[in-house]
Protein backbone atom coordinates (compact mmCIF):
# COMPACT_ATOMS: atom_id res chain seq x y z
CA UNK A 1 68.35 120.58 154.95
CA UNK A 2 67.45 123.42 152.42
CA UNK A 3 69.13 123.19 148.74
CA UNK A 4 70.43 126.79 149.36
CA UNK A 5 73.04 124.91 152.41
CA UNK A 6 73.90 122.13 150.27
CA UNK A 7 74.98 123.70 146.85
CA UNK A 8 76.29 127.22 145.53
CA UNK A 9 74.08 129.51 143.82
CA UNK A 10 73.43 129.48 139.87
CA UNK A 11 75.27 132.37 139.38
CA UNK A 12 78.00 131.40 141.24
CA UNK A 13 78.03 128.27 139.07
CA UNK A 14 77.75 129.97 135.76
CA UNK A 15 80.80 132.78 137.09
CA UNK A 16 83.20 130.13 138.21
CA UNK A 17 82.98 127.87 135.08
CA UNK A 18 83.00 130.48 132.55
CA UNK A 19 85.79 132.03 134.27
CA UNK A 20 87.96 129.59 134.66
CA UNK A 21 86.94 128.32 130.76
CA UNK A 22 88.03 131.85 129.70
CA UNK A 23 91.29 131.21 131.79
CA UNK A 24 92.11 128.44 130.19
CA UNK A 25 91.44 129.66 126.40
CA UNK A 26 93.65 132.35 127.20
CA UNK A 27 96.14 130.15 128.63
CA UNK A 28 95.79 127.99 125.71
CA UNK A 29 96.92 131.04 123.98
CA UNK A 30 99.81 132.47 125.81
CA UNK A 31 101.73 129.26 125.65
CA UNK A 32 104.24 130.51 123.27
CA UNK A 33 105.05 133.35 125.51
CA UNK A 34 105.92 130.88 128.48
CA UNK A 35 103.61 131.32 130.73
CA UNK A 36 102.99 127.71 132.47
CA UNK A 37 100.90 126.18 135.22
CA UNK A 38 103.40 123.02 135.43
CA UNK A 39 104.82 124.08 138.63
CA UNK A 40 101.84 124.34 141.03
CA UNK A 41 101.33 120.24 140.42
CA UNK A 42 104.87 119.17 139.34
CA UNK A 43 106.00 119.16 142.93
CA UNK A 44 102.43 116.77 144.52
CA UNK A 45 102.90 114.11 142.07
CA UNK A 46 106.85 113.94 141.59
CA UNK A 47 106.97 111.89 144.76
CA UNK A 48 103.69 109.55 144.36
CA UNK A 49 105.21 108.81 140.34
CA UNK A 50 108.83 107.80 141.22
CA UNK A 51 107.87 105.70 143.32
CA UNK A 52 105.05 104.29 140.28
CA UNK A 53 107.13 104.16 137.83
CA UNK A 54 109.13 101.73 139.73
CA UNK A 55 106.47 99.47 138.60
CA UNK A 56 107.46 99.38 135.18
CA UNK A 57 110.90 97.48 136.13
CA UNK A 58 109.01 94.52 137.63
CA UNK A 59 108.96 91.21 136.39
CA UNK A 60 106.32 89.97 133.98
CA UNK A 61 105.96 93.58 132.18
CA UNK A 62 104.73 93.12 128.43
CA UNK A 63 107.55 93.89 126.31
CA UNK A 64 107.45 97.34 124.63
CA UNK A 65 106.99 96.91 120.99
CA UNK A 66 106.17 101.07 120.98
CA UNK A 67 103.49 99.94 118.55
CA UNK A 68 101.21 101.98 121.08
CA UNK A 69 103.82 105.12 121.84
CA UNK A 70 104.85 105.26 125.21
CA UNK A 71 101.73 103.15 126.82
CA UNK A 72 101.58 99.45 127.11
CA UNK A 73 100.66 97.82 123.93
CA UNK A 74 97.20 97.32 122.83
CA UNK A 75 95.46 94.64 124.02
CA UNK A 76 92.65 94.15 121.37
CA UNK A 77 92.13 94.26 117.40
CA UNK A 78 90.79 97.63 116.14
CA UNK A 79 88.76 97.32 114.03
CA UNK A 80 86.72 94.92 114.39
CA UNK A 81 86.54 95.96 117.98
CA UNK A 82 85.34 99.75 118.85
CA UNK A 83 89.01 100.59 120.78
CA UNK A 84 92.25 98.58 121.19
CA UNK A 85 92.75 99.76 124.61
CA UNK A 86 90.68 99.05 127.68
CA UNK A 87 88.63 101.87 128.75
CA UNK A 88 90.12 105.68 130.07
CA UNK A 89 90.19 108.64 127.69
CA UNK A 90 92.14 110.02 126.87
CA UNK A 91 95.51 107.45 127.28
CA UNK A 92 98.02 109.66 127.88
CA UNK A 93 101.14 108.36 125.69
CA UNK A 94 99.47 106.72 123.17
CA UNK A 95 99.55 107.81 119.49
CA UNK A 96 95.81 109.26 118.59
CA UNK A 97 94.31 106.52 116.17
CA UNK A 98 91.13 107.44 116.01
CA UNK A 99 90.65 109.53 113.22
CA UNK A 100 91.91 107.91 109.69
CA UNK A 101 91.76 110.20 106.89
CA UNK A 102 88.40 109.68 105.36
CA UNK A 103 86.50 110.18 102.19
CA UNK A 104 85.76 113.95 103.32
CA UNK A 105 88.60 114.58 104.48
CA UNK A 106 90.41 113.37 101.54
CA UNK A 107 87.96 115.52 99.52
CA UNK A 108 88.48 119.03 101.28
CA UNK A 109 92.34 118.52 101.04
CA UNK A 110 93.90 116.89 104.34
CA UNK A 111 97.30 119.70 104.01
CA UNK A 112 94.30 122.46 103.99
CA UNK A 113 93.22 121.96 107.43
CA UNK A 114 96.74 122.58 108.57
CA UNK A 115 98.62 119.72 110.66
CA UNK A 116 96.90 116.84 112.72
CA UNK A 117 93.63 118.25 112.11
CA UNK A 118 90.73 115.86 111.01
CA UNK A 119 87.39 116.64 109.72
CA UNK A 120 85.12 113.74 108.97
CA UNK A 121 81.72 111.40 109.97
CA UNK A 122 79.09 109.03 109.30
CA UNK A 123 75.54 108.59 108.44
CA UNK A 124 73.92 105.54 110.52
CA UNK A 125 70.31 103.93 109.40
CA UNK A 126 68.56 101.60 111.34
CA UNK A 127 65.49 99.18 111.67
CA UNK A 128 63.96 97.23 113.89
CA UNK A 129 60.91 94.78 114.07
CA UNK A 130 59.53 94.94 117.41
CA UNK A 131 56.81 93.32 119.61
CA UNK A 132 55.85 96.65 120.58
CA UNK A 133 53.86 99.09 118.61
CA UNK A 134 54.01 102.07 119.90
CA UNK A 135 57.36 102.51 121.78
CA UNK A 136 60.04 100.57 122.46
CA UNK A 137 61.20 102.74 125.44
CA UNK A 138 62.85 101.70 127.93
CA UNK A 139 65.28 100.37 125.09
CA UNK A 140 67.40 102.82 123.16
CA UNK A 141 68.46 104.17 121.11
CA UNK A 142 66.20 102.13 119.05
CA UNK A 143 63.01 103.41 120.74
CA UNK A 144 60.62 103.71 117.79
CA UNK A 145 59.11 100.65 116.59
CA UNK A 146 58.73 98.76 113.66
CA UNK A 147 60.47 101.86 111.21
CA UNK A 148 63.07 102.47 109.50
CA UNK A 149 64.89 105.80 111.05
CA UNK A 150 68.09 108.07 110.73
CA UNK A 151 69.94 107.80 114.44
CA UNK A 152 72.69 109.59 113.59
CA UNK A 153 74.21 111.77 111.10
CA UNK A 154 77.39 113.06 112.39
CA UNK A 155 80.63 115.55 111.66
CA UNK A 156 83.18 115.61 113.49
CA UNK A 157 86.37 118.14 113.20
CA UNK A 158 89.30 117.37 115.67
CA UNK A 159 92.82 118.06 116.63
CA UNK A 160 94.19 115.33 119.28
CA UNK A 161 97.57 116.69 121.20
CA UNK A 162 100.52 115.01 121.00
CA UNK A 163 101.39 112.81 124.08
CA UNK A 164 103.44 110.75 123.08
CA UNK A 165 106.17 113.18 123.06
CA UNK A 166 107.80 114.43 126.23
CA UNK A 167 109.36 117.93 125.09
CA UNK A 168 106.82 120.83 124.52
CA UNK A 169 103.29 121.38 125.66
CA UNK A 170 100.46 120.84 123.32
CA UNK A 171 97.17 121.55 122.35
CA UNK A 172 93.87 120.02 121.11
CA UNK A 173 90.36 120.50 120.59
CA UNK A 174 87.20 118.38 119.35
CA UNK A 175 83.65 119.46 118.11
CA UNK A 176 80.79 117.12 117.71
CA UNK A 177 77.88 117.70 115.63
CA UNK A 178 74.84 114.98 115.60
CA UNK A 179 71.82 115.31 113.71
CA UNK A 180 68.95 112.30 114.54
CA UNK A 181 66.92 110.94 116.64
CA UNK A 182 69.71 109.99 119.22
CA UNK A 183 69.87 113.56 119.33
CA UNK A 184 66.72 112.89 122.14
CA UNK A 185 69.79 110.76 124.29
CA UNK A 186 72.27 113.54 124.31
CA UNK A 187 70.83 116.84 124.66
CA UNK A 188 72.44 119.09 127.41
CA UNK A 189 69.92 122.21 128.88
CA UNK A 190 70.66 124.98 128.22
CA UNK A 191 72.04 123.84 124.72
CA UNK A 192 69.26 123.77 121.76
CA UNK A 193 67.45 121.74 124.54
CA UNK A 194 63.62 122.92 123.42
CA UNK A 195 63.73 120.74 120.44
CA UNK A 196 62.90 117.99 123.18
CA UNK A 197 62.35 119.46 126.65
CA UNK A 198 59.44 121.81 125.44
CA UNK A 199 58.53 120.21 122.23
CA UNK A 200 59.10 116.52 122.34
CA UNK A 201 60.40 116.61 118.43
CA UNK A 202 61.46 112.89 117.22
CA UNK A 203 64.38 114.80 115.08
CA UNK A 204 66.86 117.24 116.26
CA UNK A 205 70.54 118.62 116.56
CA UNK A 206 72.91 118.67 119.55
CA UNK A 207 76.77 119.53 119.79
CA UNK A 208 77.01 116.65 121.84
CA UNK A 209 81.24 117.49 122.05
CA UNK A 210 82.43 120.89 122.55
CA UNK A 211 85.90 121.48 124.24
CA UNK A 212 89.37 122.49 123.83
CA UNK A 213 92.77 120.27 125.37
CA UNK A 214 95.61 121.18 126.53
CA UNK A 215 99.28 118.79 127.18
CA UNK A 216 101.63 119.38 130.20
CA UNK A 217 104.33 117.01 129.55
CA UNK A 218 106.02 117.36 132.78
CA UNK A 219 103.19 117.55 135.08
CA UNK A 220 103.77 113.96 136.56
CA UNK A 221 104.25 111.80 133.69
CA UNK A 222 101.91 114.09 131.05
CA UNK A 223 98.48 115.70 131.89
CA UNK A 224 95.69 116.60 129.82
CA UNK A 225 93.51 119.42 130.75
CA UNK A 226 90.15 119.08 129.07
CA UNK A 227 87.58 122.12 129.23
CA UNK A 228 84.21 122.42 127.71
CA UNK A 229 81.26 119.82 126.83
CA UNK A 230 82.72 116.19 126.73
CA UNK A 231 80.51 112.69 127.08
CA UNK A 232 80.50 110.79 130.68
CA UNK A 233 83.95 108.95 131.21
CA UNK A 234 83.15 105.82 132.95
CA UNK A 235 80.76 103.36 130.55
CA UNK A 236 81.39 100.63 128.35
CA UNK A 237 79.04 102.22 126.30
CA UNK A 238 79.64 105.25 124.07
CA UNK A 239 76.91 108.24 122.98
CA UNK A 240 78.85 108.02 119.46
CA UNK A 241 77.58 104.46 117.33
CA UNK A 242 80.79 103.41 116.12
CA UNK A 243 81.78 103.24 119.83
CA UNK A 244 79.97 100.38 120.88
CA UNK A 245 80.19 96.59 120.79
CA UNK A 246 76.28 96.10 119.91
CA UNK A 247 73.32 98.57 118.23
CA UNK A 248 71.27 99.21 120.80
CA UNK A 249 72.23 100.12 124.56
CA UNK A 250 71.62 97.98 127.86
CA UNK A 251 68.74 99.59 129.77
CA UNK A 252 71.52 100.91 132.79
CA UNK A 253 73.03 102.66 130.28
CA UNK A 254 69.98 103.83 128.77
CA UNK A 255 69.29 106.26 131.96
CA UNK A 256 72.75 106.94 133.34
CA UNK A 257 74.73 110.80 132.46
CA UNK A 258 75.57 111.27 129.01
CA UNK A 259 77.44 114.30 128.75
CA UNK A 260 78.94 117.00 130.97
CA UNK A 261 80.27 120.66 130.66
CA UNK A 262 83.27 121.33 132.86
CA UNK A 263 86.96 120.86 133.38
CA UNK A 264 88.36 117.42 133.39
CA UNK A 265 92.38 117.17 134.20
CA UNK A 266 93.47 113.31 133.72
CA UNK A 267 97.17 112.58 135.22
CA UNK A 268 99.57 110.15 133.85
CA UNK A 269 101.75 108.35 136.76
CA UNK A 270 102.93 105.72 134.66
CA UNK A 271 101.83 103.11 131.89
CA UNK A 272 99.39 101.39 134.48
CA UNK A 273 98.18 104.79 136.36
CA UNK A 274 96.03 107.74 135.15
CA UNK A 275 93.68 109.18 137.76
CA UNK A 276 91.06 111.64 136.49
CA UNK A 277 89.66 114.61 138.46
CA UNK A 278 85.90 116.54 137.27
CA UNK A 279 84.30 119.76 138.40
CA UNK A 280 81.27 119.90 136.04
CA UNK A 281 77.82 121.78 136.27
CA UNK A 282 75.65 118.20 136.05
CA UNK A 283 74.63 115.70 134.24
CA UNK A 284 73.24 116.86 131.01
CA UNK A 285 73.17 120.70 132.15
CA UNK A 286 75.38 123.69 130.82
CA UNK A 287 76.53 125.98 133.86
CA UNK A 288 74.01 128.40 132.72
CA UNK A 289 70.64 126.60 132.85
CA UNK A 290 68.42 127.16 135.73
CA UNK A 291 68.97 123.18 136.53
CA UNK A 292 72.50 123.66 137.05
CA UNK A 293 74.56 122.75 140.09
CA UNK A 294 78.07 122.08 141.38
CA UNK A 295 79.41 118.78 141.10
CA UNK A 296 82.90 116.74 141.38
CA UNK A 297 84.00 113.53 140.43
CA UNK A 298 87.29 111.27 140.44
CA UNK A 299 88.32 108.01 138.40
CA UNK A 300 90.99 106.31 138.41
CA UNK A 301 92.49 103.92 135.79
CA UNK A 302 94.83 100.78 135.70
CA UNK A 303 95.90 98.03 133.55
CA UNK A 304 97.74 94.94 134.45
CA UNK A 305 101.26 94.57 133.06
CA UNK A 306 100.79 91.70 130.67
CA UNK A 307 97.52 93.91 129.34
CA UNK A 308 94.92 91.23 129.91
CA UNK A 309 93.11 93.08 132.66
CA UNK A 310 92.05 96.77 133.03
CA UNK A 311 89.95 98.10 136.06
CA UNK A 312 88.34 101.97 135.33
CA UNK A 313 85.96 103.86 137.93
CA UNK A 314 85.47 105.68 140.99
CA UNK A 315 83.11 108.96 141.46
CA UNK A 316 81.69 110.34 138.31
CA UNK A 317 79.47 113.45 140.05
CA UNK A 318 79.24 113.96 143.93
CA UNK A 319 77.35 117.04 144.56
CA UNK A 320 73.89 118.17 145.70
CA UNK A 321 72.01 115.40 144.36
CA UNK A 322 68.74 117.79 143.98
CA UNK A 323 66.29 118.34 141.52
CA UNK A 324 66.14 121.77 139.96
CA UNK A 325 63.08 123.10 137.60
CA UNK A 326 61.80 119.48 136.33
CA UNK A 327 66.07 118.12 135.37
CA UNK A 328 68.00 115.24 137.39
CA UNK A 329 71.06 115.99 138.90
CA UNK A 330 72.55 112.26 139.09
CA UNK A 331 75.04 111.14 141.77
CA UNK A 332 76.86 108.17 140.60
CA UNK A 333 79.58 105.77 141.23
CA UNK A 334 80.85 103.15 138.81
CA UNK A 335 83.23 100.55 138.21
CA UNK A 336 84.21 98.86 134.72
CA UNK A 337 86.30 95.92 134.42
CA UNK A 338 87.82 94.41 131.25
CA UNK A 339 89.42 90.41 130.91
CA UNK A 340 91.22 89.54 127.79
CA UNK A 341 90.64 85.31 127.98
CA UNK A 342 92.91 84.94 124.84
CA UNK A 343 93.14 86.89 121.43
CA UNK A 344 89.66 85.19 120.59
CA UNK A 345 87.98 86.06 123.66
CA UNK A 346 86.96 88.92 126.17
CA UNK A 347 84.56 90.52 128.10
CA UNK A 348 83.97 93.66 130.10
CA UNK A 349 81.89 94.46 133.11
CA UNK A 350 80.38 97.47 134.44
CA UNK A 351 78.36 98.19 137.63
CA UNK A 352 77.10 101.63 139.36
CA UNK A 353 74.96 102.84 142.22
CA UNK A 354 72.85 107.02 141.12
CA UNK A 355 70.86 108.41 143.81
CA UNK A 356 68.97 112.08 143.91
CA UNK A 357 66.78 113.73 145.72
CA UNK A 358 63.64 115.14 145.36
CA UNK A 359 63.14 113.92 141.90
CA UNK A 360 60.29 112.77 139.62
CA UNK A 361 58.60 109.79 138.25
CA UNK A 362 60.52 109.00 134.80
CA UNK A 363 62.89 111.46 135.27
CA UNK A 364 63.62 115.09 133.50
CA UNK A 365 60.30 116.04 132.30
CA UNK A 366 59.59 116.76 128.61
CA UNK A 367 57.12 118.68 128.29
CA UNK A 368 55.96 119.22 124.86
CA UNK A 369 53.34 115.98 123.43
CA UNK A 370 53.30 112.76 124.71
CA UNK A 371 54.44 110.96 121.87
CA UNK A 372 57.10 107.55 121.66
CA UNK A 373 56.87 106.83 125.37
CA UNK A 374 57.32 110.15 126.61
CA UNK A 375 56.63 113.90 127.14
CA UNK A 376 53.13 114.79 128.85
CA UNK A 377 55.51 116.96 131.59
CA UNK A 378 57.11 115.88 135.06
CA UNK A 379 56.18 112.97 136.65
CA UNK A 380 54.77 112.67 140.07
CA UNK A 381 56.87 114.00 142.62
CA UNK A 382 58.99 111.74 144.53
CA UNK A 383 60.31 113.39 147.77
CA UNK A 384 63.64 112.49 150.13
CA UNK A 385 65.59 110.03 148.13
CA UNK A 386 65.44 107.71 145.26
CA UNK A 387 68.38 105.44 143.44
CA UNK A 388 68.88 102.84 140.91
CA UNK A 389 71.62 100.14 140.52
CA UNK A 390 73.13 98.78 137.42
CA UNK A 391 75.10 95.97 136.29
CA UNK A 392 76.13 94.76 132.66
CA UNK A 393 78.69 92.26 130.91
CA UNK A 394 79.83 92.10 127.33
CA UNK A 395 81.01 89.03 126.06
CA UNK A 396 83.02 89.11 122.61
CA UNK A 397 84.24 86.27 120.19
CA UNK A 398 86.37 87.52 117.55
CA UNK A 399 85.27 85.68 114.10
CA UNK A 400 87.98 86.98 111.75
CA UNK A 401 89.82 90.68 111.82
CA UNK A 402 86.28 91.67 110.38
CA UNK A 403 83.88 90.60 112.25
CA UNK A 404 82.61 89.30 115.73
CA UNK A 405 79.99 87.99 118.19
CA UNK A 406 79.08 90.17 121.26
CA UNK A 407 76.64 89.13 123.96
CA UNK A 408 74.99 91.19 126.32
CA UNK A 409 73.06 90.99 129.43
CA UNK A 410 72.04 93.17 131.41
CA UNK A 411 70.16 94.18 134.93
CA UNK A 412 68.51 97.72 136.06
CA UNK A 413 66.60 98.26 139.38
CA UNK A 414 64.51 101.27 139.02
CA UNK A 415 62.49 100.64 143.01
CA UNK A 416 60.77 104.02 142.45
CA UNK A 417 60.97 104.50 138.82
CA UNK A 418 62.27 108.15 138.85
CA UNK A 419 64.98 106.69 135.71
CA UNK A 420 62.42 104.34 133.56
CA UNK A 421 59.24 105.71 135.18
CA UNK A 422 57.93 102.48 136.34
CA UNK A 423 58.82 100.87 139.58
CA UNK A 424 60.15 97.53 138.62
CA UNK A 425 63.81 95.76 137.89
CA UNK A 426 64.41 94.92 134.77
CA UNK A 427 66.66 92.19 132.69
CA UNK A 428 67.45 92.81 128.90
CA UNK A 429 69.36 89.56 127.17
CA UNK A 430 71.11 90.70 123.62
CA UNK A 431 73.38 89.01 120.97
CA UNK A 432 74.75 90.54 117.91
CA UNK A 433 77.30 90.58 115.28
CA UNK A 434 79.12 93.28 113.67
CA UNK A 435 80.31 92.78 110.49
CA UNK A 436 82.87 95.50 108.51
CA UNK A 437 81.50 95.22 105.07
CA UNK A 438 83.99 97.19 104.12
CA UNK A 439 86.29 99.68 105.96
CA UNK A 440 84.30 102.56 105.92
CA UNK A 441 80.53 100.35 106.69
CA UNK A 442 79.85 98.26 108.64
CA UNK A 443 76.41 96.61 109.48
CA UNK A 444 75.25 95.06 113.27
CA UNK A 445 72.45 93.31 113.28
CA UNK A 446 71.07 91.25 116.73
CA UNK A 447 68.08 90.17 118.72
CA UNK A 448 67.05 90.79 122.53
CA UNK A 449 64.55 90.20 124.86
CA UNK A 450 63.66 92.27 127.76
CA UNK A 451 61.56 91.95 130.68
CA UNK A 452 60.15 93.87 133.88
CA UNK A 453 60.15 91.84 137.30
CA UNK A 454 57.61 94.30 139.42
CA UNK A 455 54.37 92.62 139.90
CA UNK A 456 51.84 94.24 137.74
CA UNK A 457 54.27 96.67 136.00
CA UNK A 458 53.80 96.98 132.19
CA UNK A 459 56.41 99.56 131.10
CA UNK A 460 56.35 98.46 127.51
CA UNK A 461 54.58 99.55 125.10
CA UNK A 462 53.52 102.23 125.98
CA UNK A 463 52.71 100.52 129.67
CA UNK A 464 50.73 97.81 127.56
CA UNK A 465 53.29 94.96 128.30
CA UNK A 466 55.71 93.19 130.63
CA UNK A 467 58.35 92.25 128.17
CA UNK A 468 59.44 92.86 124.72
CA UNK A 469 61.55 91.18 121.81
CA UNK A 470 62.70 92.70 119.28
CA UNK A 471 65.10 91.96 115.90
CA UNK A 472 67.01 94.94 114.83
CA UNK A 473 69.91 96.44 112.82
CA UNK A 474 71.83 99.22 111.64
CA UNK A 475 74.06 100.33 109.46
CA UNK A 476 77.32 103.01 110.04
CA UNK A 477 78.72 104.79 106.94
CA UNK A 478 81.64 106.50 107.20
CA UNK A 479 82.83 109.39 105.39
């Protein structure tokens, strides 16, 4: 079947998503005047959420302590743990926590930016000595080897809505600015995306967030409208450092979607329920690159009364599934599960199946120098279709309210290498602690080992070796 029967046309694409952004901004601006959207969904979920919120009555509920607004209270310490809640952003009812006023912030004047706006970052260092010499790709971020390098440097400047509250519609927005090599990770086409897709640089920029929110407290039990450039919902894993458990990434994660540009509407039914709906131009593509193409997803998200268990997945992007001028357009579905043991212990699981068509050998081509593992341009071509499968499980053992042990391992089955490049499965095997030094750095050093299972694949170093070790560690300031 021809591409032209299975997907809209670039223009199209580019018309629809801009159009309906536009809508939105200007909706975002008549709200004073009245005008409200509340009705056209009100009347679909009032029946599926009365009979949800029945569910809170049961027996065996946590009590409410409203430590955590209107949503069941947190489950886990933060810090030293990345978030206190299991995974599905944003949580709808919960107070926003994740911006304290920091040393910038505090600097500028935190009444100047006007109310419940936040401006502030971090700077984040890292080293690694590796058995590798000249890449340590497939691992990342940590991909050069044996230096010292800047990963991320990193403003942010955010206003969360309210949703805790119940009365009045709300709204938000959040812009993301990262400066490093992780910048190579993150970059969307279309945005600044010749630093690395025409000239391979090891440095760059990329507005890795970009979108405005808006609250409908009486759609169901509170929606959030999200519109713009926002990262992937579903992983453990986060594009931002101070998001994650460990350093470095497991290798699934390393090749999965990292960010997309579209609308994203997630739907409170009650403190267990939120379901989450995309329509998104593609992984890592704005609606008007030439790669760009039509995609959907839905999530869903629950949590168990007693907060020891939250489940978070479904589709992520259902569309096409074809390659377009040398970029992926990933089809994915994951699942993440979380399991609080006791208030020492938990871990959290995540598996997915991607698929395309059409692709290439390692992926998206870069086509400026082959330098660090990649570049050179597109690999060979790879017709009909081609998939991976992932599978990862943190492990965490809380040391002291500031600090902890995480171990990860990991599996990735690349059978035609169109994510890694090389046709093999692969293993990785981490442990690390994270350590707040104080509360604004914290330091994370671990080791790993890594290994290919393909007979006679080498992807490491450089396609030199079949496994790798290395000792690494960073460092996040935050200001």
């Amino acid at each position: 079947m021809k591409s032209s029967s299975l997907c809209l046309s670039n223009r199209w694409v580019f018309r629809t998503v801009a159009g309906t952004l536009v809508m939105a901004g200007l909706h975002a601006q008549a709200i004073s005047a009245g005008f409200n959207i509340e009705p056209v969904v009100r009347a679909a979920c009032s029946k599926l959420t009365s009979k949800l919120h029945q569910q809170e009555t049961t027996p065996g509920q946590a009590a409410a302590d409203n430590s955590n607004g209107r949503a069941l209270p947190s489950p886990l310490p933060s810090p030293p743990f990345p978030d206190s809640d299991w995974l599905g952003f944003p949580l709808i009812g919960a107070p926003w926590s994740g911006s304290p006023t920091y040393a910038l912030e505090k600097a500028v004047g935190a009444d100047k930016l006007g109310k419940d706006i936040h401006l502030y970052g971090w700077v984040n260092p890292s080293f690694n000595f590796s058995t590798s010499s000249a890449s340590n790709v497939p691992l990342s971020y940590d991909f050069v080897s044996n230096k010292l390098e800047l990963d991320q440097a990193i403003l942010v400047f955010e206003k969360q809505p309210d949703t805790v509250q119940k009365e009045h519609q709300d709204v938000g927005f959040r812009f993301v600015g990262l400066y490093g090599t992780d910048y190579r990770y993150t970059i969307m086409k279309g945005v600044f995306s010749d630093q690395l897709l025409k000239n391979n640089r090891l440095y760059g920029f990329d507005p890795v967030e970009m979108y405005t929110m808006i609250y409908y407290p009486k759609v169901a039990d509170g929606m959030v409208l999200r519109i713009g450039r926002y990262i992937s919902p579903p992983d453990i894993e986060a594009q931002l450092t101070p998001d994650n458990y460990l350093f470095t990434h497991s290798l699934m994660f390393s090749v999965d979607p990292y960010t997309f540009f579209g609308i994203n509407p997630t739907v409170r039914l009650n403190k267990q329920w939120e379901i989450m709906a995309q329509v998104h131009a593609g992984n890592d593509m704005a609606p008007w690159s030439d790669s760009a193409s039509p995609n959907v997803g839905l999530l869903a998200r629950w949590v168990s009364l007693d907060g020891k268990d939250g489940i978070w997945g479904g589709v992520n992007s259902i569309g096409a599934g074809k390659v377009r001028d040398q970029h992926d357009d990933l089809q994915q579905v994951v699942g993440t599960w979380g399991h609080k043991f006791n208030e020492k212990l938990h871990m959290m699981t995540e598996a997915y199946y991607m698929w395309e068509y059409d692709g290439n050998v390692g992926g998206t081509a870069i086509n400026g120098p082959a330098l660090y593992g990649t570049g050179g341009g597109a690999g060979a071509f790879l017709p009909g279709k081609s998939d991976a499968t992932g599978v990862v499980n943190y492990f965490q053992v809380l040391t002291s309210g500031k600090d902890y042990v995480s171990i990860r391992n990991d599996y990735l089955n690349d059978p035609r290498g169109y994510r890694t490049g090389f046709a093999t499965a692969y293993s990785s095997h981490t442990i690390g602690y994270v350590r707040f030094i104080t509360p604004t750095i914290m330091f994370r050093p671990e080791i790993r080992y890594e290994h290919a299972y393909g007979a006679g694949v080498r992807p490491y170093d450089a396609g030199k070796l079949k496994d790798q070790w290395t000792i690494s560690a960073d460092l996040i300031f935050r200001f």
